[in-house]
C-alpha atoms as a PDB file:
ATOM      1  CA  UNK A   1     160.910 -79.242 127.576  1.00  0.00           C
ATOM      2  CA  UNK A   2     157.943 -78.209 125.682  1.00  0.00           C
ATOM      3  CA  UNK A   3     158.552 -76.069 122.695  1.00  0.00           C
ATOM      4  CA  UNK A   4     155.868 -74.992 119.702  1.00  0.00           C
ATOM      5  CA  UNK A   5     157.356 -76.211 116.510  1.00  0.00           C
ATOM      6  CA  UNK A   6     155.985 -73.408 114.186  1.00  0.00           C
ATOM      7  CA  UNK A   7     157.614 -70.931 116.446  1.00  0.00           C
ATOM      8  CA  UNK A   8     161.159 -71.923 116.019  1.00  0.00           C
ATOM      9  CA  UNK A   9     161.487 -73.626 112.699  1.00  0.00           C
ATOM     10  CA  UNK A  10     161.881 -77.460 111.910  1.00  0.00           C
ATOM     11  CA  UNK A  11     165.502 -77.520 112.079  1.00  0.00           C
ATOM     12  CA  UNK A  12     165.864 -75.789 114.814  1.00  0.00           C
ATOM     13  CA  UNK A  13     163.508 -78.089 116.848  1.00  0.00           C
ATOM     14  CA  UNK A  14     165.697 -81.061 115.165  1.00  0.00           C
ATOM     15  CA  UNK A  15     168.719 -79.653 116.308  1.00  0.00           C
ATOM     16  CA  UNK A  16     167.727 -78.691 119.915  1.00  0.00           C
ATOM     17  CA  UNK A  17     166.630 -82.663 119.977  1.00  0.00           C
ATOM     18  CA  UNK A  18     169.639 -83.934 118.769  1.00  0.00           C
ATOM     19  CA  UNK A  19     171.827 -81.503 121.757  1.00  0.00           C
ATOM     20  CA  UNK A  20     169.127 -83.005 124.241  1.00  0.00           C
ATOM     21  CA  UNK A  21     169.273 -86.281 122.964  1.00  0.00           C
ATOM     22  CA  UNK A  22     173.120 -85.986 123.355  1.00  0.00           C
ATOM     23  CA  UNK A  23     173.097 -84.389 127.167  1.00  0.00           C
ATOM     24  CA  UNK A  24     170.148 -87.329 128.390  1.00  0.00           C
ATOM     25  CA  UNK A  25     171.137 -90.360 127.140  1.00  0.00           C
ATOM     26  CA  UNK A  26     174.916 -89.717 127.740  1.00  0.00           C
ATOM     27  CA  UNK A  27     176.335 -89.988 124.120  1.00  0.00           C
ATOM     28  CA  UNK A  28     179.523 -87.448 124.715  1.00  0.00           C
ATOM     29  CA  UNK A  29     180.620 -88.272 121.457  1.00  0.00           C
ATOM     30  CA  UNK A  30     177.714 -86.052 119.837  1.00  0.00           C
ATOM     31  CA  UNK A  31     176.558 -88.649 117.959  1.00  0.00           C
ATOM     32  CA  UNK A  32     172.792 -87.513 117.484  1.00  0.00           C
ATOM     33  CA  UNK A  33     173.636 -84.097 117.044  1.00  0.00           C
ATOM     34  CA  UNK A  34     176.345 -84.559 114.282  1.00  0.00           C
ATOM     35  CA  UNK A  35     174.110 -86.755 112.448  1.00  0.00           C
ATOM     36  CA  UNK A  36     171.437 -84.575 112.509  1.00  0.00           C
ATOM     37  CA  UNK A  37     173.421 -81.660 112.037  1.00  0.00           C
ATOM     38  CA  UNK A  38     174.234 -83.150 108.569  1.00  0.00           C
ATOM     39  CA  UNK A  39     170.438 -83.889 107.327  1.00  0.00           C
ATOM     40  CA  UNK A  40     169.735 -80.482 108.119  1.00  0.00           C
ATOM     41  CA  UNK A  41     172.685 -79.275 106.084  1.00  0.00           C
ATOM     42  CA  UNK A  42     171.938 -81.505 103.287  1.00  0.00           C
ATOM     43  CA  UNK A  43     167.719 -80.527 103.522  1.00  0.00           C
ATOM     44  CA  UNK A  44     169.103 -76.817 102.905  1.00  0.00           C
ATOM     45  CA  UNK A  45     170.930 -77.810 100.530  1.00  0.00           C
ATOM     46  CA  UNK A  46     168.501 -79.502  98.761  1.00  0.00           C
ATOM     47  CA  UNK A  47     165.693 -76.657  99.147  1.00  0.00           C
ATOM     48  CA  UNK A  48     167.561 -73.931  98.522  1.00  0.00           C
ATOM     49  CA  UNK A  49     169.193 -75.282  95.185  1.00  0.00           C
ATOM     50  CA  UNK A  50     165.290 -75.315  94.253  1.00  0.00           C
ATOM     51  CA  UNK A  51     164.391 -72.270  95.417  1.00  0.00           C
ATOM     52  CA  UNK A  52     166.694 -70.073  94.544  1.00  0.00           C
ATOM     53  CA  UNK A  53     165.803 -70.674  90.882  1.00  0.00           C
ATOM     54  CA  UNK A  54     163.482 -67.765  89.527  1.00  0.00           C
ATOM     55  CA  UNK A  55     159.909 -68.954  88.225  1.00  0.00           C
ATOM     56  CA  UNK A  56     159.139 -69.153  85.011  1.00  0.00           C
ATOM     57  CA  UNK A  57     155.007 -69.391  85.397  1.00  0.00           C
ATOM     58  CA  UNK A  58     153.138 -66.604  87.646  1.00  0.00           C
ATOM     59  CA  UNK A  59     150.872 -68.182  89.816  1.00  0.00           C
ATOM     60  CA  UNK A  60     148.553 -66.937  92.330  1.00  0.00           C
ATOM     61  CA  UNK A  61     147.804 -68.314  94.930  1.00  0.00           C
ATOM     62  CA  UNK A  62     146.451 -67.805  98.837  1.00  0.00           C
ATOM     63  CA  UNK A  63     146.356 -63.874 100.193  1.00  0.00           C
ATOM     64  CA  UNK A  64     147.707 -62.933  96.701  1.00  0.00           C
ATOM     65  CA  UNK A  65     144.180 -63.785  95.577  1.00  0.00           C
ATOM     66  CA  UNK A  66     142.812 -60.846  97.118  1.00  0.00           C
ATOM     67  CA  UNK A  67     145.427 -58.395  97.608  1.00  0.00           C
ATOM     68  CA  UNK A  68     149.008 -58.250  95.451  1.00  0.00           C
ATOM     69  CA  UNK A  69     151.014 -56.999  98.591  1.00  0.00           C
ATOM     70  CA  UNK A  70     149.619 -58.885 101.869  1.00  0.00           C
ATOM     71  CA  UNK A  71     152.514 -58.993 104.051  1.00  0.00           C
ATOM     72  CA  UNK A  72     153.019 -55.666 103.394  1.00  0.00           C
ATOM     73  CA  UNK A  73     149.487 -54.508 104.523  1.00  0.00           C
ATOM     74  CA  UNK A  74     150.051 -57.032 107.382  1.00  0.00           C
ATOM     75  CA  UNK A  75     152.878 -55.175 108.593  1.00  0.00           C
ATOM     76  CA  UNK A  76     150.644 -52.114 108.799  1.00  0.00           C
ATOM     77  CA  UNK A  77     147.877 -52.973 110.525  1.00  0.00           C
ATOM     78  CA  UNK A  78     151.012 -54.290 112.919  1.00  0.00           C
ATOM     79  CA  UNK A  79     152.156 -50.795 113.216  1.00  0.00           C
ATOM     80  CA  UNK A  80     148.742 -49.509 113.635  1.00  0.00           C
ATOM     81  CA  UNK A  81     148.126 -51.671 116.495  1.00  0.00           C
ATOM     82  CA  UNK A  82     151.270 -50.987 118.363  1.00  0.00           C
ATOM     83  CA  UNK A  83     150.488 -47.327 117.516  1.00  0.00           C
ATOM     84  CA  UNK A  84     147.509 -46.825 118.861  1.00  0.00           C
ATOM     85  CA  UNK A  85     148.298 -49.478 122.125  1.00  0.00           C
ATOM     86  CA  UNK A  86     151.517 -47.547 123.022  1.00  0.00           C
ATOM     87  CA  UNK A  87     150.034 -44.018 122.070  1.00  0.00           C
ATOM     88  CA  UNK A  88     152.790 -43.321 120.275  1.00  0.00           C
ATOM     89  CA  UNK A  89     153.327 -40.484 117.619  1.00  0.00           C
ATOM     90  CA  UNK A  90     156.729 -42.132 116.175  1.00  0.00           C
ATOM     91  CA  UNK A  91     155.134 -45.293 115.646  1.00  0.00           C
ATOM     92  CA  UNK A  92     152.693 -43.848 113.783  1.00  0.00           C
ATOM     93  CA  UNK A  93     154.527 -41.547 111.636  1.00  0.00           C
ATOM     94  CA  UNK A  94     156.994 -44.463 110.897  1.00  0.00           C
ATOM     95  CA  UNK A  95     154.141 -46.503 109.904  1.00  0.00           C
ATOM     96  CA  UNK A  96     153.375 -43.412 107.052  1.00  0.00           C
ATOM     97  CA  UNK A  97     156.787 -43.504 106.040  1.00  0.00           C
ATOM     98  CA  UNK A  98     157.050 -46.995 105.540  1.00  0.00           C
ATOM     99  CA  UNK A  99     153.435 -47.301 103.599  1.00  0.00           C
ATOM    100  CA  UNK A 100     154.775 -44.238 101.516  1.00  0.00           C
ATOM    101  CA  UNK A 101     157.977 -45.855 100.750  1.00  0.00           C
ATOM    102  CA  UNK A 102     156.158 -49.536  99.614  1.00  0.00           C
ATOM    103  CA  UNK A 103     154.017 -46.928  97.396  1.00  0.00           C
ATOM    104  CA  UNK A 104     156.827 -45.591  95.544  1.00  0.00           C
ATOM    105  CA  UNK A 105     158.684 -48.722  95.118  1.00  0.00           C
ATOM    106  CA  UNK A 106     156.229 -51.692  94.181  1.00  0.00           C
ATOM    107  CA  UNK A 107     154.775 -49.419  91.364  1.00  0.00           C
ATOM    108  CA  UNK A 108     158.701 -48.221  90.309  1.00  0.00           C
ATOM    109  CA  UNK A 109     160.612 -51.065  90.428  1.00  0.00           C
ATOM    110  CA  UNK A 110     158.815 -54.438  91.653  1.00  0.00           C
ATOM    111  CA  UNK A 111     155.677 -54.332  89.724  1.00  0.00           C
ATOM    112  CA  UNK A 112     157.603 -53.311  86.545  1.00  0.00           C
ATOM    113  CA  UNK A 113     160.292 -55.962  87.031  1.00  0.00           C
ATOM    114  CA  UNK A 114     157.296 -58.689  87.781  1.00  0.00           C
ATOM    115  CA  UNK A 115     155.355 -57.259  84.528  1.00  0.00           C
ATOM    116  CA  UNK A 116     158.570 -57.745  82.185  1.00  0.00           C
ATOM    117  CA  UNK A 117     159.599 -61.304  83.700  1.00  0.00           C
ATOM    118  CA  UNK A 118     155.926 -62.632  83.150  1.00  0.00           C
ATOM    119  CA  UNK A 119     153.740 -60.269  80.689  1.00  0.00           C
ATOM    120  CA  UNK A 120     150.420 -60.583  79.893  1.00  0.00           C
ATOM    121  CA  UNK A 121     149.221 -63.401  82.863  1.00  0.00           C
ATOM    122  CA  UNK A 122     150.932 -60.575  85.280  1.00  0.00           C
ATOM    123  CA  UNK A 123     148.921 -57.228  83.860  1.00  0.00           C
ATOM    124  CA  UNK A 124     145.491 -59.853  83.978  1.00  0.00           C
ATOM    125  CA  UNK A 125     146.367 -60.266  87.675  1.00  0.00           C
ATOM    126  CA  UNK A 126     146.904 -55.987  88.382  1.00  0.00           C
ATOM    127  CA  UNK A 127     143.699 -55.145  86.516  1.00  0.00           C
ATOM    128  CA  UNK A 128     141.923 -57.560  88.809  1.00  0.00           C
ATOM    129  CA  UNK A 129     143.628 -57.581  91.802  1.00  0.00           C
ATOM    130  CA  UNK A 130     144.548 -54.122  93.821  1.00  0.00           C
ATOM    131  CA  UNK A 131     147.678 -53.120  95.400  1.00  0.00           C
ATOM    132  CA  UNK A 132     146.357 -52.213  98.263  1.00  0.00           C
ATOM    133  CA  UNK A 133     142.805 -53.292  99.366  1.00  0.00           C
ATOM    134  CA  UNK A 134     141.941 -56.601  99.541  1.00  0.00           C
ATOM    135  CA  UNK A 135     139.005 -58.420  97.373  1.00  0.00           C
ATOM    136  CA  UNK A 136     135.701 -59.115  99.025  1.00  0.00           C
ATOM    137  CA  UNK A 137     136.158 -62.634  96.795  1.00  0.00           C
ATOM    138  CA  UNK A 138     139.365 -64.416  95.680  1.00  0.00           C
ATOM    139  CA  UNK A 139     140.402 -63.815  92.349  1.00  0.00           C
ATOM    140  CA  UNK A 140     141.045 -66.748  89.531  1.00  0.00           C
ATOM    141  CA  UNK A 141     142.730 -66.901  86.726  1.00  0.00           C
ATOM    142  CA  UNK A 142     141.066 -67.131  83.367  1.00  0.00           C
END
C-alpha cells in the first residue's frame, strides 16, 4: 500500500505502519503499534509544549512577505474556482460573505491585538505590506 506522506500527516503514516507492521509480520501482541503509538504521543507532546507558547519577536517570513493574510486570499481564489466550475450563485455569494467578514475582523480585532503584542516592528510590516494584494517583490525587514 502506497500512500503520499504529505497528504496524511507523519504520524498518521507512522501509525498506519506500525497496524501493518502488526497484521504482516504476525506480532498479535501489538508490539509495533504500541511502541509507536507512544513516540507519537511523546513527539506531540514535545511540539506542542513549544508551540503553544506565544512569540515574543514578529517575524516574517514566506507568503507573509508579500501579503499579511495569504491563506485567507487562498481560500478565495478556492471559492472562486469552485464558483465559477460549478456555476453556482451560493458559492459565490458565500465567498462575499466570507471576504466581508475577514475585512471586518483582521482590521477590528487581529491586526489590533498583533499591533499591541509586538508594536513598532508590526506597524513597519502594515505600512509595507497590504492586507489584501500581494507584493510584486518580497518585503524585508529594516
Amino acid at each position: 500500500m502506497v500512500i503520499p506522506r504529505f497528504s496524511i500527516g507523519r504520524d498518521a503514516v507512522e501509525l498506519l505502519a506500525a497496524r501493518i507492521l502488526d497484521r504482516d509480520i504476525g506480532d498479535h501482541d501489538g508490539h509495533w503499534s504500541s511502541y509507536l503509538d507512544r513516540q507519537i504521543v511523546s513527539d506531540r507532546r514535545r511540539r506542542h509544549s513549544r508551540t503553544l507558547e506565544s512569540p515574543r519577536k514578529f517575524v516574517v517570513l514566506g507568503p507573509y512577505r508579500y501579503v499579511r493574510n495569504p491563506m485567507i486570499i487562498g481560500v478565495l481564489f478556492i471559492l472562486v474556482g469552485e464558483a465559477l466550475l460549478l456555476h453556482s450563485a451560493l458559492i459565490a455569494a458565500w465567498m462575499v460573505v466570507f471576504f466581508l467578514l475577514n475585512a471586518i475582523y483582521f482590521p477590528a480585532i487581529e491586526e489590533k491585538d498583533l499591533e499591541h503584542r509586538f508594536g513598532n516592528p508590526y506597524r513597519e510590516y502594515m505600512k509595507n505590506v497590504r492586507r489584501w494584494i500581494p507584493r510584486l517583490s518580497p518585503w524585508i525587514e529594516t
